[in-house]
C-alpha atoms as a PDB file:
ATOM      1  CA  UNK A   1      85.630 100.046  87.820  1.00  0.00           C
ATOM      2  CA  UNK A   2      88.129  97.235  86.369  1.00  0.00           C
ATOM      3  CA  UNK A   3      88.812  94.686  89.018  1.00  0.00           C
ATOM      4  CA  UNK A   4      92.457  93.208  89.642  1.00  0.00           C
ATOM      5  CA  UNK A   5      94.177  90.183  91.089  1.00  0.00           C
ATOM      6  CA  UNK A   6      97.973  90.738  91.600  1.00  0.00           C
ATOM      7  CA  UNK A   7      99.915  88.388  92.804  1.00  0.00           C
ATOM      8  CA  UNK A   8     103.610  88.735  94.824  1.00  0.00           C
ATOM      9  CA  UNK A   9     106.306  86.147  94.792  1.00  0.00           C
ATOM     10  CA  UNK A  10     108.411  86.974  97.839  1.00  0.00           C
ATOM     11  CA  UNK A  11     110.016  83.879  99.331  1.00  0.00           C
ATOM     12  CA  UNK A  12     110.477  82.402 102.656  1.00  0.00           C
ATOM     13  CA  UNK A  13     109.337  84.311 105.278  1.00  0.00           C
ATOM     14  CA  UNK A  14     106.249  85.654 104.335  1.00  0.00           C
ATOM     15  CA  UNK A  15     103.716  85.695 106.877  1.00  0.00           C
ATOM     16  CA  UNK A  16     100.022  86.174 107.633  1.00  0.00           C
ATOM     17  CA  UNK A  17     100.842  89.205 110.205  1.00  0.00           C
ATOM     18  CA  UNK A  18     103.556  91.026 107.964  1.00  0.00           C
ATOM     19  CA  UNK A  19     101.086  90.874 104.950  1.00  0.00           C
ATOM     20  CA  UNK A  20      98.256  92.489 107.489  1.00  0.00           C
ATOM     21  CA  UNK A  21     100.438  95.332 107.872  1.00  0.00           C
ATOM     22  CA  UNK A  22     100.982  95.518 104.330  1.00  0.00           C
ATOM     23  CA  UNK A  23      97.340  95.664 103.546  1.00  0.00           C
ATOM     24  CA  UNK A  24      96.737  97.653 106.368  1.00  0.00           C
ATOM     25  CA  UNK A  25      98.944 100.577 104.736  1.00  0.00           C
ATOM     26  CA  UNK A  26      97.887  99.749 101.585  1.00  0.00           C
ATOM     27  CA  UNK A  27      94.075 101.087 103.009  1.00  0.00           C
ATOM     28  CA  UNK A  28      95.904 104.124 104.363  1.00  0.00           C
ATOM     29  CA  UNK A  29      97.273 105.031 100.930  1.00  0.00           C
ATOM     30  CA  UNK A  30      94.669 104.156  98.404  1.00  0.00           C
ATOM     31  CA  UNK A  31      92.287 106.956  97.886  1.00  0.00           C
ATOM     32  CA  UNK A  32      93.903 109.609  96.486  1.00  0.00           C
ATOM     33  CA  UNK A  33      95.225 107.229  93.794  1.00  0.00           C
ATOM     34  CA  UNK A  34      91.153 106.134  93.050  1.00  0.00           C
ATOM     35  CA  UNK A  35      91.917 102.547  94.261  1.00  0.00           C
ATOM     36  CA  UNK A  36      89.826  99.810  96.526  1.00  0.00           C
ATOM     37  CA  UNK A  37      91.915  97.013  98.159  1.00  0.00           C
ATOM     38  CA  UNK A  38      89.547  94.392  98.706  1.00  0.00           C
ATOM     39  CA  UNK A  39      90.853  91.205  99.798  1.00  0.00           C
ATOM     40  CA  UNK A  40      93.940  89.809 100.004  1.00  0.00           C
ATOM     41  CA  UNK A  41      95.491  85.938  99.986  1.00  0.00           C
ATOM     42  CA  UNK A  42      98.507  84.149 101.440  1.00  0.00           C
ATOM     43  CA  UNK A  43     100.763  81.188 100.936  1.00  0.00           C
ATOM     44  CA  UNK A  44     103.206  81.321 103.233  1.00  0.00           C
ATOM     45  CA  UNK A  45     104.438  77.592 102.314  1.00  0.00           C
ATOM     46  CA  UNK A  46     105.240  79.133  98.721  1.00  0.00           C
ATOM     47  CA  UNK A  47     105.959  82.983  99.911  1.00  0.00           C
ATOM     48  CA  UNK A  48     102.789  84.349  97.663  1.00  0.00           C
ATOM     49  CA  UNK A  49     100.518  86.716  98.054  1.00  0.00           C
ATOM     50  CA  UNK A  50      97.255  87.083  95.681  1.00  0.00           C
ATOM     51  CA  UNK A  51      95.395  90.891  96.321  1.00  0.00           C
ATOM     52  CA  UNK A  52      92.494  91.539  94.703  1.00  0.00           C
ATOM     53  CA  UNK A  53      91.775  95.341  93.950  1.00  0.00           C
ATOM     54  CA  UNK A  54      89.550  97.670  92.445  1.00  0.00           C
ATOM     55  CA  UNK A  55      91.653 100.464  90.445  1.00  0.00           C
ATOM     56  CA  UNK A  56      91.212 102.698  86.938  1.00  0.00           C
ATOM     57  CA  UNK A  57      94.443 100.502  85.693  1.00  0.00           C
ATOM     58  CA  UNK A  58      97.256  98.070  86.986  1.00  0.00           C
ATOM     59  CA  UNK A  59      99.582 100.881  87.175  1.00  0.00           C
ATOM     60  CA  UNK A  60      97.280 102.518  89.420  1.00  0.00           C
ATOM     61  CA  UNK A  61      96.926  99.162  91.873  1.00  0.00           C
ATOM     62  CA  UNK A  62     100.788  98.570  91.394  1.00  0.00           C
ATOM     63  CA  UNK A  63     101.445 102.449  92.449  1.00  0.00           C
ATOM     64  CA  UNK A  64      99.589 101.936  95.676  1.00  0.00           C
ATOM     65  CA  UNK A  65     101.731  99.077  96.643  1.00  0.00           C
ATOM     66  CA  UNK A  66     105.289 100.920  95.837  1.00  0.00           C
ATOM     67  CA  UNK A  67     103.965 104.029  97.853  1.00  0.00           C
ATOM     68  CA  UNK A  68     102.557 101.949 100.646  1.00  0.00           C
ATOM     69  CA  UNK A  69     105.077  99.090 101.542  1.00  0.00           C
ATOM     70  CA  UNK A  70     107.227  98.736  97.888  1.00  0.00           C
ATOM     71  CA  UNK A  71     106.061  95.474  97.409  1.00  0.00           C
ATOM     72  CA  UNK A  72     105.459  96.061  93.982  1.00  0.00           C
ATOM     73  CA  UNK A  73     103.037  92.964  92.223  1.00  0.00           C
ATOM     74  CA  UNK A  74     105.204  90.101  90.307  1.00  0.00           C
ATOM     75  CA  UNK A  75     102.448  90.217  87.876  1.00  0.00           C
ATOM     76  CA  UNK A  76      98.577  91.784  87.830  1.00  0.00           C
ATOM     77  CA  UNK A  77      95.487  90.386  85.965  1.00  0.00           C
ATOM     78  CA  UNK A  78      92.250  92.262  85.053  1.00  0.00           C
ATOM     79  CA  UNK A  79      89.684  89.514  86.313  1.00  0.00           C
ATOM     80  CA  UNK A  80      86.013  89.617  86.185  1.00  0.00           C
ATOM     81  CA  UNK A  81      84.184  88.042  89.407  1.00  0.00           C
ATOM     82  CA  UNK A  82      81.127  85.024  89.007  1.00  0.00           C
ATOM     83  CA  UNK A  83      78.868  83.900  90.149  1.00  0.00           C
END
């Protein structure tokens, strides 16, 4: 399956505990859309958060996110992992 790093511009404010929460529902909400939240990075100096996802597509990854939270991804790459 295609693997995914999005990554979310939100600001001030952006802590490790709200983003936790975020992930956390993210889990809750994945399977039926065939996606695998795997990890998950944050800046909260900068307000960004990196997730890194297993999905069929970005629009699948993205669609978790709106449905979970609505913290939709600034921008998502298809990455492939080395070693």
């Amino acid at each position: 399956m295609p693997l995914f790093m999005d990554v979310h511009s939100l600001g001030d404010g952006v802590t490790m505990d709200a983003v936790a929460q975020a992930h956390r529902a993210d889990l809750a909400t994945q399977d039926p859309h065939g996606v695998n939240y795997l990890r998950y990075w944050v800046d909260e100096h900068r307000g960004q958060i990196f997730c890194l996802v297993e999905a069929p597509d970005a629009e699948a990854a993205n669609t978790v996110h709106r449905d979970a939270h609505g913290l939709v991804a600034d921008a998502i790459y298809e990455v492939q992992e080395g070693v």
